[in-house]
C-alpha atoms as a PDB file:
ATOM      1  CA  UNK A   1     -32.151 -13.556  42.102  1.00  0.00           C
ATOM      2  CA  UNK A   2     -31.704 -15.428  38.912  1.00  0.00           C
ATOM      3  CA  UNK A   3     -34.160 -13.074  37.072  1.00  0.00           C
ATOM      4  CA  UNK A   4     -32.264  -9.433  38.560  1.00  0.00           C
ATOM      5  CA  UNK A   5     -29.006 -10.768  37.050  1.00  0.00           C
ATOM      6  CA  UNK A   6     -30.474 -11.188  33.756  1.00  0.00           C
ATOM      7  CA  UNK A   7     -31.834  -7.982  33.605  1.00  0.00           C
ATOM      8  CA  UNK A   8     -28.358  -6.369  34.959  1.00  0.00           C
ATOM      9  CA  UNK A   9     -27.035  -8.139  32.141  1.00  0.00           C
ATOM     10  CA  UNK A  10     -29.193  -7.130  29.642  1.00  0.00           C
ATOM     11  CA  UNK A  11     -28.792  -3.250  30.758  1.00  0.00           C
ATOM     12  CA  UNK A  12     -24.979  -3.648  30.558  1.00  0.00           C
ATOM     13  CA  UNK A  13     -25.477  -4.875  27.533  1.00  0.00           C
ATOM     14  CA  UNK A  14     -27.357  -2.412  26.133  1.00  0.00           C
ATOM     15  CA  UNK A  15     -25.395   0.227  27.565  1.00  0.00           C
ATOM     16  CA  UNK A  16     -22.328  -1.007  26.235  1.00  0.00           C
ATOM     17  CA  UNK A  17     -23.994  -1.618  22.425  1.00  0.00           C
ATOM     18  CA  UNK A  18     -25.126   2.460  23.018  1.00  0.00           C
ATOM     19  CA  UNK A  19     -22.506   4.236  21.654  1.00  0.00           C
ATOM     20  CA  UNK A  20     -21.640   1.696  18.743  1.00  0.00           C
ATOM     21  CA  UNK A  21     -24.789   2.513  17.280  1.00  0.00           C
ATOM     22  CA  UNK A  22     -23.948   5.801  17.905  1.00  0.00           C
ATOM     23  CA  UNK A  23     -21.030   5.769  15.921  1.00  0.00           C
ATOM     24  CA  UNK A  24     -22.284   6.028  12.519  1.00  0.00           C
ATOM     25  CA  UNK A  25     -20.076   5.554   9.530  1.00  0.00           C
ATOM     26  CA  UNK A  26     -16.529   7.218  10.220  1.00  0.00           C
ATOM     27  CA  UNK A  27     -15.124   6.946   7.018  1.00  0.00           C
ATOM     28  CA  UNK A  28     -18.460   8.643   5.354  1.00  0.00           C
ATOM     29  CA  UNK A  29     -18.758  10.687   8.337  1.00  0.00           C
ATOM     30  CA  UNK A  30     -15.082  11.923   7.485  1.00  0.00           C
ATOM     31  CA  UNK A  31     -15.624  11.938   3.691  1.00  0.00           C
ATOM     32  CA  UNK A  32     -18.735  14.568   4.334  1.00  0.00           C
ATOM     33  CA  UNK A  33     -15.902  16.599   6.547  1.00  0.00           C
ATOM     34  CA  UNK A  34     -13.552  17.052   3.708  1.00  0.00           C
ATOM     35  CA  UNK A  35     -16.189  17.957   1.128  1.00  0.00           C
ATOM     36  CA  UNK A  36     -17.580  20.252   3.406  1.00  0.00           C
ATOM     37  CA  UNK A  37     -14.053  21.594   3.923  1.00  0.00           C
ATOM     38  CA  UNK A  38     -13.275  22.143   0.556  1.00  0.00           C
ATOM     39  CA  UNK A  39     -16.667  23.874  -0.608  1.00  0.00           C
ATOM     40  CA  UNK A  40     -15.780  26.326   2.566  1.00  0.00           C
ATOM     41  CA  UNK A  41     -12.184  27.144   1.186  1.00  0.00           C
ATOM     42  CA  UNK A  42     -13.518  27.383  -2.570  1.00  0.00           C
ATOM     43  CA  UNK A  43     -16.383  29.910  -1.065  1.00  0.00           C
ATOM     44  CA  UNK A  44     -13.684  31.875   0.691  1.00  0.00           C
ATOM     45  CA  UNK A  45     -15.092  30.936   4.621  1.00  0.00           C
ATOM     46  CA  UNK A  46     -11.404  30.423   6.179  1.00  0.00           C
ATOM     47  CA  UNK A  47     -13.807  30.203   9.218  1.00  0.00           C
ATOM     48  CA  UNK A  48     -15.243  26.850   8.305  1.00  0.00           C
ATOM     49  CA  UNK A  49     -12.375  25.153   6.592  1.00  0.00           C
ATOM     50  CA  UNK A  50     -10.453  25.570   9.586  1.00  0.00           C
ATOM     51  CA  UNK A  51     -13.460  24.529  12.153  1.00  0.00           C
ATOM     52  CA  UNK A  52     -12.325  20.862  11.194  1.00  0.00           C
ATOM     53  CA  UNK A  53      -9.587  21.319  12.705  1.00  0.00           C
ATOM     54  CA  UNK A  54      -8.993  20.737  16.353  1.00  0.00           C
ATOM     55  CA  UNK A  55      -8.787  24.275  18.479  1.00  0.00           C
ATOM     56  CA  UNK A  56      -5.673  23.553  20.835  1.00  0.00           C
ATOM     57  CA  UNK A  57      -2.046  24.212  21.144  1.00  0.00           C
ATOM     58  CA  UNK A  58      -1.474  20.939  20.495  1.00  0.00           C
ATOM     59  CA  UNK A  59      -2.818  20.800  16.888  1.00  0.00           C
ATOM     60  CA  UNK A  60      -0.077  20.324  14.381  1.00  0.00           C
ATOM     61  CA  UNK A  61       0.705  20.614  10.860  1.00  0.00           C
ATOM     62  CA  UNK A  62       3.921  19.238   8.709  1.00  0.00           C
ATOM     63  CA  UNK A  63       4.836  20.243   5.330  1.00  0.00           C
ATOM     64  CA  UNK A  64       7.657  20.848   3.578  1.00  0.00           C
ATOM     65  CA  UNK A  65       9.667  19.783   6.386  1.00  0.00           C
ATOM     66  CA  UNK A  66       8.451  21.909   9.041  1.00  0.00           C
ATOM     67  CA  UNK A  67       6.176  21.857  11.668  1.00  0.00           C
ATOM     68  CA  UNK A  68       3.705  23.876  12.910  1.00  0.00           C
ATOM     69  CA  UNK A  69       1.420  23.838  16.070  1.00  0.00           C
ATOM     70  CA  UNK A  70      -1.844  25.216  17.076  1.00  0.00           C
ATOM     71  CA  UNK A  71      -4.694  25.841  15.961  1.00  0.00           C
ATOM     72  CA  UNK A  72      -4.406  30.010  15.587  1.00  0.00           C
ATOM     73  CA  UNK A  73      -0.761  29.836  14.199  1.00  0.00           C
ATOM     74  CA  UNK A  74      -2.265  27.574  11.351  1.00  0.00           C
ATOM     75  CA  UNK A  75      -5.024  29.943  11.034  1.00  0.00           C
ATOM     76  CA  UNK A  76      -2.542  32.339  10.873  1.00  0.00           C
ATOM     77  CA  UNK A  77      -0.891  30.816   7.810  1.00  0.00           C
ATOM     78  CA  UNK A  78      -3.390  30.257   6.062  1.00  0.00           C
ATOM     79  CA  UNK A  79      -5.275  33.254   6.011  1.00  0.00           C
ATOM     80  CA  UNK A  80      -1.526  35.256   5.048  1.00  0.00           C
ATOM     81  CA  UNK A  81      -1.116  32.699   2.354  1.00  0.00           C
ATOM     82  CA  UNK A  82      -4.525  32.243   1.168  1.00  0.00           C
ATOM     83  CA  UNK A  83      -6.903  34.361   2.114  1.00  0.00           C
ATOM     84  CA  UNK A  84      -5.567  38.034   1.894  1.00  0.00           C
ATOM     85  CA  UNK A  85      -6.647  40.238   0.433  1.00  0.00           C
ATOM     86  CA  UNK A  86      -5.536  40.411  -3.209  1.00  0.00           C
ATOM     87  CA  UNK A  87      -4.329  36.451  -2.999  1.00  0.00           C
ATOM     88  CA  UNK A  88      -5.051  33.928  -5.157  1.00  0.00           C
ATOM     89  CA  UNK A  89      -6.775  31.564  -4.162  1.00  0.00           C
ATOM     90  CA  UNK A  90      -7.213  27.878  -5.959  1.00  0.00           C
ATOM     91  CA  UNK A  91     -10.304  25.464  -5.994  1.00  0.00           C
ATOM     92  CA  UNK A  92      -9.603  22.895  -3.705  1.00  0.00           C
ATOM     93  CA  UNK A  93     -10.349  19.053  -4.175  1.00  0.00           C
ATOM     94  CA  UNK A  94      -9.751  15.939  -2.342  1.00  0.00           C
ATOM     95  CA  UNK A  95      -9.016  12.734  -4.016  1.00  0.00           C
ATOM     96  CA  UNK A  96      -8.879   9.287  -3.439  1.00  0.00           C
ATOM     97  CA  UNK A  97      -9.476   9.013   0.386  1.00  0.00           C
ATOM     98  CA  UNK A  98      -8.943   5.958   2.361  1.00  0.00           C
ATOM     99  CA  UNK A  99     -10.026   6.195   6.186  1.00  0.00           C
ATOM    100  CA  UNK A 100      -8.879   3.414   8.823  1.00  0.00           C
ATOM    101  CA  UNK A 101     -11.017   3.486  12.279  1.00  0.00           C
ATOM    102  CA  UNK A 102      -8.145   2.755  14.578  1.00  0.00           C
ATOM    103  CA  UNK A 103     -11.166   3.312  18.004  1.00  0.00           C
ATOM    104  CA  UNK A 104     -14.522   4.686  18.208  1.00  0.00           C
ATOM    105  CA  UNK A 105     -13.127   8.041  18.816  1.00  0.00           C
ATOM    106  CA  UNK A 106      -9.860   7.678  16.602  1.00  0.00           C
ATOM    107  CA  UNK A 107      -9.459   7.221  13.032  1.00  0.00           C
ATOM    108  CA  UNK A 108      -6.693   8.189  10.029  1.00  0.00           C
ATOM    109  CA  UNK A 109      -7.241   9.198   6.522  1.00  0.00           C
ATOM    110  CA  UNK A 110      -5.159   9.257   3.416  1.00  0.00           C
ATOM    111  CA  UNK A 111      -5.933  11.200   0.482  1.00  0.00           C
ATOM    112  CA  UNK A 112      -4.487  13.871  -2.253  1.00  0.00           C
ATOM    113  CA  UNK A 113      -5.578  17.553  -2.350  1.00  0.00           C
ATOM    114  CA  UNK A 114      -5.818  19.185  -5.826  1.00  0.00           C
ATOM    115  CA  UNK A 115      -5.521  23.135  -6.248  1.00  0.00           C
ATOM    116  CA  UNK A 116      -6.868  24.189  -9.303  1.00  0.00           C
ATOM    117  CA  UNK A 117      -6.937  27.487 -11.564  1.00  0.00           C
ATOM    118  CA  UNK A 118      -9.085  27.220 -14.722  1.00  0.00           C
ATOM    119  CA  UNK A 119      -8.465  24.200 -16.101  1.00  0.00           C
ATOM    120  CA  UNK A 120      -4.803  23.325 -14.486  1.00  0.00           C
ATOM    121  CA  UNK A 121      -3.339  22.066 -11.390  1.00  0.00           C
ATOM    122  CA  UNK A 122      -1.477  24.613  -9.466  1.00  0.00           C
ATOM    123  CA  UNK A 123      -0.646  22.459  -6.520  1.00  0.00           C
ATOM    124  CA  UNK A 124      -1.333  18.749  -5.446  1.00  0.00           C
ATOM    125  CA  UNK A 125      -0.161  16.085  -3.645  1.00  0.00           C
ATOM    126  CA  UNK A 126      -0.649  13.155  -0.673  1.00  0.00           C
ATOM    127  CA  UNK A 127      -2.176  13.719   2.778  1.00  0.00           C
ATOM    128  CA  UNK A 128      -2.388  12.022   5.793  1.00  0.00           C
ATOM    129  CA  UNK A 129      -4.557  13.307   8.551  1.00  0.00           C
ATOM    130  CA  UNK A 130      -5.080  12.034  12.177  1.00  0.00           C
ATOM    131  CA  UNK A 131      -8.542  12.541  13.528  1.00  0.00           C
ATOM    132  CA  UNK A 132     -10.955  12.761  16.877  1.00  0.00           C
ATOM    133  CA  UNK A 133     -14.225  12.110  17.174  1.00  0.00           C
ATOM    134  CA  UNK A 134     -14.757  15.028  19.319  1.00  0.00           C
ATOM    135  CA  UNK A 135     -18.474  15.325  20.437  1.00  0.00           C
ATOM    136  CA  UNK A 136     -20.789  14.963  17.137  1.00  0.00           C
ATOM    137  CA  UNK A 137     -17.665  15.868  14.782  1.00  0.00           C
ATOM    138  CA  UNK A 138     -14.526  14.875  13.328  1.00  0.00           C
ATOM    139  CA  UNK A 139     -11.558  17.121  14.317  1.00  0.00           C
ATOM    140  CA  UNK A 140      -8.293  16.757  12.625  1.00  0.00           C
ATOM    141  CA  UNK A 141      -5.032  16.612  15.225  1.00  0.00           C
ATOM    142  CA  UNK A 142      -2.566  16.272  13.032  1.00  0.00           C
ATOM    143  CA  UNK A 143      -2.398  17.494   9.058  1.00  0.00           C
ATOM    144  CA  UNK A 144       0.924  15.702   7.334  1.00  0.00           C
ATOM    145  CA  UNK A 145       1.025  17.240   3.747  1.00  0.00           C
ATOM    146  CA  UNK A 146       3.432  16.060   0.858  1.00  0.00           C
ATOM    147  CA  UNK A 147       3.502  18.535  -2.649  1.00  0.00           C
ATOM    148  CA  UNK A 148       3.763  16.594  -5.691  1.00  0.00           C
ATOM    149  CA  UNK A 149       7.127  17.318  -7.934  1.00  0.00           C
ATOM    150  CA  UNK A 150       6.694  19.805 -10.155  1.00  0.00           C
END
């Protein structure tokens, strides 16, 4: 009896120790998202930049005072802002990005976003983002953006 409760214990071990291995990295895990994201804006695939984002009603987005949720309103936006035809459209960067795993499946991230034209800053400022690990992937819930005074 002695020797089936070891082994029980061993397999609940092991099953609970699983998905921490799983896990990975998050904060390199999210780093790799937003480089990813920003090479997809900068090649002009709205598609990709916004598949980091998570695709639900509930997704939400604050700038300037506003707010703005789901996913295919902020779609939406950006692709009347952005992505038109005949609109400009800056190189984006991230900077400076701090990630805190708050659970396996939750983290936040702090950063600053950099438009650029030539060789000068059109736009930039702080970000905070609220993520899910949702299957293999970050998604972003929540997008909290701050412009920098002009």
């Amino acid at each position: 009896m002695r020797g089936t409760w070891c082994v029980v214990a061993l397999l609940i071990s092991a099953a609970c120790s699983a998905p921490r291995e799983k896990l990975g990295d998050p904060p390199t895990e999210i780093a790799a998202m937003l480089q990813r994201s920003a090479a997809d804006w900068n090649h002009g695939d709205l598609a990709g930049f916004m598949s980091d984002y998570a695709k639900d009603s509930l997704t939400s987005y604050m700038a300037g005072g506003h707010v703005q949720y789901g996913w295919q309103p902020l779609y939406d936006r950006y692709q009347a802002n952005y992505f038109a035809p005949g609109k400009s459209r800056d190189s984006l960067s991230f900077d400076d990005l701090h990630v805190r795993v708050l659970t396996p499946d939750f983290a936040y991230a702090t950063a600053r976003f950099r438009l650029s034209r030539r060789d000068s800053v059109v736009a930039s400022g702080p970000f905070t983002l609220i993520l899910q690990r949702q299957g293999e992937r970050w998604r972003i819930l929540h997008d909290h953006t701050s412009s920098d005074q002009k």
